[in-house]
N, C-alpha and C. Protein backbone atom coordinates (compact mmCIF):
# COMPACT_ATOMS: atom_id res chain seq x y z
N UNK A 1 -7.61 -15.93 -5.73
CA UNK A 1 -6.58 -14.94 -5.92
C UNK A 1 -5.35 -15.35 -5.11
N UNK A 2 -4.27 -15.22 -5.88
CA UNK A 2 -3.41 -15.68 -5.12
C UNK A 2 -2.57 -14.67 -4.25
N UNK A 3 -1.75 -15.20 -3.57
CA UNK A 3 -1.40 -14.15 -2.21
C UNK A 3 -0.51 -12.97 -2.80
N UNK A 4 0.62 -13.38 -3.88
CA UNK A 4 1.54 -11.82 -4.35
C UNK A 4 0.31 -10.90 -5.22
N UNK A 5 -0.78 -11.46 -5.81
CA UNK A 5 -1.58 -10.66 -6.25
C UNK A 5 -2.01 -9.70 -5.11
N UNK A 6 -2.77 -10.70 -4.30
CA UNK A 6 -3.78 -9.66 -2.92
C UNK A 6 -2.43 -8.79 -2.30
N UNK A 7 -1.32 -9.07 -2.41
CA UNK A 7 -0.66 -8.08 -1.91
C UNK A 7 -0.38 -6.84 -2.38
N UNK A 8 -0.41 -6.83 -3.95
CA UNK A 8 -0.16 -6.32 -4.76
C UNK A 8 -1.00 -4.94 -4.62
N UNK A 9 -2.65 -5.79 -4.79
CA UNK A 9 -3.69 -5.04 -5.16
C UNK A 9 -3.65 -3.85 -3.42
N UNK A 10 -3.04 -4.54 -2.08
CA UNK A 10 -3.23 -3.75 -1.19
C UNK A 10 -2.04 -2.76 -1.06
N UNK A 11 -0.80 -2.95 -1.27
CA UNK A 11 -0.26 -1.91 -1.52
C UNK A 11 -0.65 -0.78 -2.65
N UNK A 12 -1.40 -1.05 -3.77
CA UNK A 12 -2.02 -0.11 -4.47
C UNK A 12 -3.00 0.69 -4.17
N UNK A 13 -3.79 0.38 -3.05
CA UNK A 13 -4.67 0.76 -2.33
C UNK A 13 -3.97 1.83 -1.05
N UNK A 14 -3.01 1.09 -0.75
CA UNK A 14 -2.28 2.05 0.25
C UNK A 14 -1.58 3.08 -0.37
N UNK A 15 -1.04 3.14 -1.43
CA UNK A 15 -0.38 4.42 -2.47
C UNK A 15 -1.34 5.45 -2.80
N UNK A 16 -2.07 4.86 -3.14
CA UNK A 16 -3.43 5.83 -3.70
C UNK A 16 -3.92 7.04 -2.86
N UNK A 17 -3.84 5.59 -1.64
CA UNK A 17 -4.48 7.15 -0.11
C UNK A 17 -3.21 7.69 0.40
N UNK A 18 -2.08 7.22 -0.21
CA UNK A 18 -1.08 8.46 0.59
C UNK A 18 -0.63 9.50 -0.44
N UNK A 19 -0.88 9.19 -1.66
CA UNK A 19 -0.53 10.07 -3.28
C UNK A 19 -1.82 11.53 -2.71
N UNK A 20 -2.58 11.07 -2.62
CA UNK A 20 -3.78 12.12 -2.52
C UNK A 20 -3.65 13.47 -1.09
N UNK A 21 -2.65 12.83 -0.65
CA UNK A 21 -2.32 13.88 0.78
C UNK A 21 -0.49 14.37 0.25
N UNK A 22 -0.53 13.39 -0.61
CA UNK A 22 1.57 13.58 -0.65
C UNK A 22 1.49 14.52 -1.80
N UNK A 23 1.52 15.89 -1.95
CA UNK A 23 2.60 16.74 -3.20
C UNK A 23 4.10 17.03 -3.34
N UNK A 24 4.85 16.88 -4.12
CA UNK A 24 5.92 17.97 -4.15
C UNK A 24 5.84 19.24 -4.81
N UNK A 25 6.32 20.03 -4.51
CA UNK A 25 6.28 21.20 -4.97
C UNK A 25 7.65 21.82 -5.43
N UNK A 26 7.69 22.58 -6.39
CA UNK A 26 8.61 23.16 -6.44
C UNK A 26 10.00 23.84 -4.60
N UNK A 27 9.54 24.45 -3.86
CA UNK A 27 9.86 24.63 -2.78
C UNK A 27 10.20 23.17 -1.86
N UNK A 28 9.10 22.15 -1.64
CA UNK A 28 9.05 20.83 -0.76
C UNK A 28 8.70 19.90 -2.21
N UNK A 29 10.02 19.14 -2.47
CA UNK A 29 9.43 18.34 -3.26
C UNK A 29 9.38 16.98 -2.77
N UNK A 30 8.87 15.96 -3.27
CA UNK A 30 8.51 14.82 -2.98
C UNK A 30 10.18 13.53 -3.33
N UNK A 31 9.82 13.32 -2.28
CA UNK A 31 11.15 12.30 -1.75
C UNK A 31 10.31 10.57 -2.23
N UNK A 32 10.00 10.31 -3.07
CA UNK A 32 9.53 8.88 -3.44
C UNK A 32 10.29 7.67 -3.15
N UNK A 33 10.46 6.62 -2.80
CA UNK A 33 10.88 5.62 -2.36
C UNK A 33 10.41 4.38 -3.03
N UNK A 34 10.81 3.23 -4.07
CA UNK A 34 10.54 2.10 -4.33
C UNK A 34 11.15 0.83 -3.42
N UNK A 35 10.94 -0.26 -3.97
CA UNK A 35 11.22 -1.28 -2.83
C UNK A 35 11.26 -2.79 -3.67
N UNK A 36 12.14 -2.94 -3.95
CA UNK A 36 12.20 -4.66 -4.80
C UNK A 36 12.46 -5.38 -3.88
N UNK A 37 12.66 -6.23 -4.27
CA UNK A 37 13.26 -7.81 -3.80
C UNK A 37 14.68 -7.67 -3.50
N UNK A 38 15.48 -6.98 -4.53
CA UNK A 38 16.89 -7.33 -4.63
C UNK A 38 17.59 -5.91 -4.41
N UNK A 39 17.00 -4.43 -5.36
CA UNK A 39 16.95 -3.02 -4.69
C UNK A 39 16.28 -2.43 -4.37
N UNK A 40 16.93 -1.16 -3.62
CA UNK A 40 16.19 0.01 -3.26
C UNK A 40 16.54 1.39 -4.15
N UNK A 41 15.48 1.94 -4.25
CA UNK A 41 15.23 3.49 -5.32
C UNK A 41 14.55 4.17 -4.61
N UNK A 42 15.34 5.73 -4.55
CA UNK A 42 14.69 6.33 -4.47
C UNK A 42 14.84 7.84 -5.24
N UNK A 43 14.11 8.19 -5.55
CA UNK A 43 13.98 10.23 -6.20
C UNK A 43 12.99 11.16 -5.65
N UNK A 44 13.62 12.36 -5.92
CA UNK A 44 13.18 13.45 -5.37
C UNK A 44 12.82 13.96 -6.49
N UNK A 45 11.27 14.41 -6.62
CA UNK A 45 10.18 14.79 -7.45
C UNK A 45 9.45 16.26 -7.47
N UNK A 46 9.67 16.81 -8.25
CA UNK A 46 8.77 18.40 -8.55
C UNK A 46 7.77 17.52 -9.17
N UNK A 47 6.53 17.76 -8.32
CA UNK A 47 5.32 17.34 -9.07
C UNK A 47 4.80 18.75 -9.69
N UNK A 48 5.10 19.51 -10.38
CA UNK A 48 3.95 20.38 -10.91
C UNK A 48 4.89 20.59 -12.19
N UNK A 49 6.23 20.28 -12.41
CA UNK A 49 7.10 20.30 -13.43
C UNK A 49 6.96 18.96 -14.05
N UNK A 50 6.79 17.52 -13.35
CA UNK A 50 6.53 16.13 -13.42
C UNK A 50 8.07 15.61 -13.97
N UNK A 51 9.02 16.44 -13.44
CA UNK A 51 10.30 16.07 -13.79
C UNK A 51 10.91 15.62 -12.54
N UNK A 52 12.04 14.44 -12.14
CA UNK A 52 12.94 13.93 -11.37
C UNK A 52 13.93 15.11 -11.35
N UNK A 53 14.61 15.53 -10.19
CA UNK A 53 15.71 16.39 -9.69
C UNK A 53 16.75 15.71 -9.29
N UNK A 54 16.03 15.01 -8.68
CA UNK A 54 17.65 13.68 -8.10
C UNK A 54 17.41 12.56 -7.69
N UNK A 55 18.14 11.73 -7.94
CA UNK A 55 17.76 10.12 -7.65
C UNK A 55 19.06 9.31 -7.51
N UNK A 56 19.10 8.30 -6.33
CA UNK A 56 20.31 7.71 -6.24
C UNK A 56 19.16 6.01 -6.00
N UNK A 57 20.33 5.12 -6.49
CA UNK A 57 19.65 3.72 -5.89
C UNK A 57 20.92 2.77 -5.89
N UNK A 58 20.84 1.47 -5.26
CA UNK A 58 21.57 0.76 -4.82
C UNK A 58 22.17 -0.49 -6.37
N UNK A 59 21.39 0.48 -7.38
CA UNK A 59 22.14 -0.28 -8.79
C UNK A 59 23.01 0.96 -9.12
N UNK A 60 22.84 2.39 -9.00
CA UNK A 60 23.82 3.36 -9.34
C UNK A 60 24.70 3.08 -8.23
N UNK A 61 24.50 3.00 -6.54
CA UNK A 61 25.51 2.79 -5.97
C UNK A 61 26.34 1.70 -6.25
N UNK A 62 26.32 0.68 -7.30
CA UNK A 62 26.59 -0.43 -7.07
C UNK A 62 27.09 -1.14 -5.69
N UNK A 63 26.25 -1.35 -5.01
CA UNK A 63 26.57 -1.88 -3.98
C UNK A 63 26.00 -3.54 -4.05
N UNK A 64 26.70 -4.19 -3.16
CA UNK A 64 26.82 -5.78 -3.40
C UNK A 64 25.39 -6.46 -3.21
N UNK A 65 24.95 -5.79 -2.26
CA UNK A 65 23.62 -6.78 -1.85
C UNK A 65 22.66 -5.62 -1.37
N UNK A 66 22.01 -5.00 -2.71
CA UNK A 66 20.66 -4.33 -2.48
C UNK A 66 19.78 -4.16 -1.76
N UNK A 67 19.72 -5.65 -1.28
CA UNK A 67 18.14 -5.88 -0.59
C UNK A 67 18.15 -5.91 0.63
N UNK A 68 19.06 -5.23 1.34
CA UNK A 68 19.69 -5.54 3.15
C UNK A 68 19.18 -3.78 3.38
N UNK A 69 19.36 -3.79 4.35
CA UNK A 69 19.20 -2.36 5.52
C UNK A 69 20.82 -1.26 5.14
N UNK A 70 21.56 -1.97 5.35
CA UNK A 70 22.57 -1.02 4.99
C UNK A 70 22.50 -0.78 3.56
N UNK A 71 22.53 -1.36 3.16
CA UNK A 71 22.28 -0.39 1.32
C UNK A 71 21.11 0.35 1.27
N UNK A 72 20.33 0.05 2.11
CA UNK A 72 18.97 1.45 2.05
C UNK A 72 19.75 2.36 3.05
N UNK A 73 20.25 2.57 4.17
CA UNK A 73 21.55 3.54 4.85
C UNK A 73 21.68 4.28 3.67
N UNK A 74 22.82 3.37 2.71
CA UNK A 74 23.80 3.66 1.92
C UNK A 74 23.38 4.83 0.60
N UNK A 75 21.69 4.46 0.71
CA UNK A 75 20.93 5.25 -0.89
C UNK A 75 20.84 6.49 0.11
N UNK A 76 19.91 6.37 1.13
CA UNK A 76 18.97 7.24 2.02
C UNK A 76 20.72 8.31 1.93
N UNK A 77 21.50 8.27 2.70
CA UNK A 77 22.56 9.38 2.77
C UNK A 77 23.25 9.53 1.33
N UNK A 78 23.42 9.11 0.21
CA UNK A 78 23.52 9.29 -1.25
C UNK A 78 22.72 10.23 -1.52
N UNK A 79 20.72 9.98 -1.57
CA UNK A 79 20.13 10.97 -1.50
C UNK A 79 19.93 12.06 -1.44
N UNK A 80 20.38 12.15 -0.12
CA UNK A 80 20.57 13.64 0.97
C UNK A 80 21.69 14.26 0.27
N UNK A 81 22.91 13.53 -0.10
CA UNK A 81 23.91 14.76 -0.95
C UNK A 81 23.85 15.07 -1.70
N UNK A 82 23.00 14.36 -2.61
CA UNK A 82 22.40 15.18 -4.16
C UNK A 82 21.42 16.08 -4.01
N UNK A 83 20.58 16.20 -3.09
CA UNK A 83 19.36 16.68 -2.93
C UNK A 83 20.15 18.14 -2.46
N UNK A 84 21.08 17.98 -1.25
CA UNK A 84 22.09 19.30 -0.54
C UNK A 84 22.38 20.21 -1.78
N UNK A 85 23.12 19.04 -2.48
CA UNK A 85 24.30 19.91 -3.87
C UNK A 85 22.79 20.06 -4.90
N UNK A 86 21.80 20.05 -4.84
CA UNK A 86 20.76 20.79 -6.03
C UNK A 86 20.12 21.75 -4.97
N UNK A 87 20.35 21.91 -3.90
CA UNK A 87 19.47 22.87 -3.10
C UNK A 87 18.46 22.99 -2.53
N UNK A 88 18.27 21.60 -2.29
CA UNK A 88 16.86 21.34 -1.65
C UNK A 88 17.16 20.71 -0.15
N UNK A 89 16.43 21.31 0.26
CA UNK A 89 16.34 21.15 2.12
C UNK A 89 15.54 20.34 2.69
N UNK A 90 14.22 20.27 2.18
CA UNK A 90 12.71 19.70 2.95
C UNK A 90 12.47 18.98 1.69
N UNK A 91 11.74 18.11 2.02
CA UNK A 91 10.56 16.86 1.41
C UNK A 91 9.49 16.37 1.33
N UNK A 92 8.81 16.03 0.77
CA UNK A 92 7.74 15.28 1.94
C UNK A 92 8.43 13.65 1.39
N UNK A 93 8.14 13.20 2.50
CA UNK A 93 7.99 11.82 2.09
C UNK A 93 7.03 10.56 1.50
N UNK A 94 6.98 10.09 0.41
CA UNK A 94 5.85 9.13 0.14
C UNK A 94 6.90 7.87 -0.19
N UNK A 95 6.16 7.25 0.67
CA UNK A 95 6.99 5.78 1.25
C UNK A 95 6.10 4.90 0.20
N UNK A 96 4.72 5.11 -0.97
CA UNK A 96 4.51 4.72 -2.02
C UNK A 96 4.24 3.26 -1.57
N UNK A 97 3.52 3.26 -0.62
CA UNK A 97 2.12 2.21 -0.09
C UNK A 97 3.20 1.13 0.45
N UNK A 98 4.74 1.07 0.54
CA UNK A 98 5.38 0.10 1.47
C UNK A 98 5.05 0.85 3.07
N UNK A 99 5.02 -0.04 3.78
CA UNK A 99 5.10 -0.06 5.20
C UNK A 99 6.62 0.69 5.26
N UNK A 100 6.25 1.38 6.68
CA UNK A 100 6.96 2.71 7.03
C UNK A 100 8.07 1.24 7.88
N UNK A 101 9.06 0.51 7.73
CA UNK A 101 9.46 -0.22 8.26
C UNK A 101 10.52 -1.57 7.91
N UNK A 102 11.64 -1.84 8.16
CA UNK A 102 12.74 -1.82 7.85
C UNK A 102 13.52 -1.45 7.20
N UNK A 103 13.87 -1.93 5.23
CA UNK A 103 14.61 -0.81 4.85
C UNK A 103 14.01 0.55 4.18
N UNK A 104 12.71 1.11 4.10
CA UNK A 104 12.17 2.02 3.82
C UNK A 104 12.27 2.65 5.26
N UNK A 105 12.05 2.19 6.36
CA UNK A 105 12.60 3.38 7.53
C UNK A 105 14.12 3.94 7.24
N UNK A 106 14.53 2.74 6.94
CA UNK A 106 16.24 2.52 7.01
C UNK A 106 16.63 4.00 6.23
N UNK A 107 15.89 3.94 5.33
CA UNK A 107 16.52 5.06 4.03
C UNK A 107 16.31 6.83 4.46
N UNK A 108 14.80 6.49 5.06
CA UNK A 108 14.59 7.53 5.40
C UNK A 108 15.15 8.32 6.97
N UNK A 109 15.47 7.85 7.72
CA UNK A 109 16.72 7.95 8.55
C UNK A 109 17.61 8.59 8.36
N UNK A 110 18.11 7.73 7.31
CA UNK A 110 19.63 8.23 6.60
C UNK A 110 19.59 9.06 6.05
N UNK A 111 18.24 9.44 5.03
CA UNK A 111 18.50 10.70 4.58
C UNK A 111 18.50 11.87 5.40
N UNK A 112 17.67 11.38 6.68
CA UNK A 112 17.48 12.73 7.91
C UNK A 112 18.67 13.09 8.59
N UNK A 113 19.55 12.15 8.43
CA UNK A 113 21.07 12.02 9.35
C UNK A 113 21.59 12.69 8.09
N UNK A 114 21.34 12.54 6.96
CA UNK A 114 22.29 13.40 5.83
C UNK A 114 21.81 15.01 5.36
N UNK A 115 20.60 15.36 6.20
CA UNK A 115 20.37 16.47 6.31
C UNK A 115 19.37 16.93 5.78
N UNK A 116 18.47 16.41 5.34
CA UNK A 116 16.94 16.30 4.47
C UNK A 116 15.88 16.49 6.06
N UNK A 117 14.94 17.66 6.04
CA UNK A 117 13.93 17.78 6.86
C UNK A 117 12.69 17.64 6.06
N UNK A 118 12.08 16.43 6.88
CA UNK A 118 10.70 15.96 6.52
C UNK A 118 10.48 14.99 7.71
């Protein structure tokens, strides 16, 4: 097996056990986070509606170079003002089996500096 596979298969393993503790709810919905190579995505999720509320990423921001720390800054406080202007306050967060650590901290930061409690 080769190594982007085994990585693959362990971040799927790590999603799984944090999906099973992570809901959104109508009231706290779920703040989801993806993670490429080149961008960062993220949306805020009513899981019991299974509809997206708001979502910003570093291809809607068009910003130059996706895959750096400041363009996860740049989504993470994007986030937070869509999430403000639809009325949502709290989150939970599911960081969606990436490690809690560089630009997935990065984002989530920013959204806390932009006013999102979770």
């Amino acid at each position: 097996m080769d190594a982007q596979r085994k990585s693959n298969l362990a971040r799927g393993r790590r999603k799984t056990s944090i999906r099973k503790r992570v809901f959104g709810s109508t009231e706290k919905p779920r703040l989801s986070v993806y993670r490429s190579s080149k961008h960062i995505y993220a949306q805020v999720i009513d899981d019991y509606s299974g509809k997206t509320l708001v979502s910003a990423s570093t291809v809607q921001e068009k910003v130059a170079t996706g895959g750096n720390v400041d363009a996860a800054k740049a989504v993470g406080i994007k986030i937070a003002e869509k999430a403000k202007a639809a009325g949502i306050e709290a989150v939970a967060f599911d960081r969606n089996g990436f490690k809690y650590h560089g630009r997935v901290k990065a984002l989530a930061d920013a959204a806390r500096e932009g006013g999102l409690k979770f």
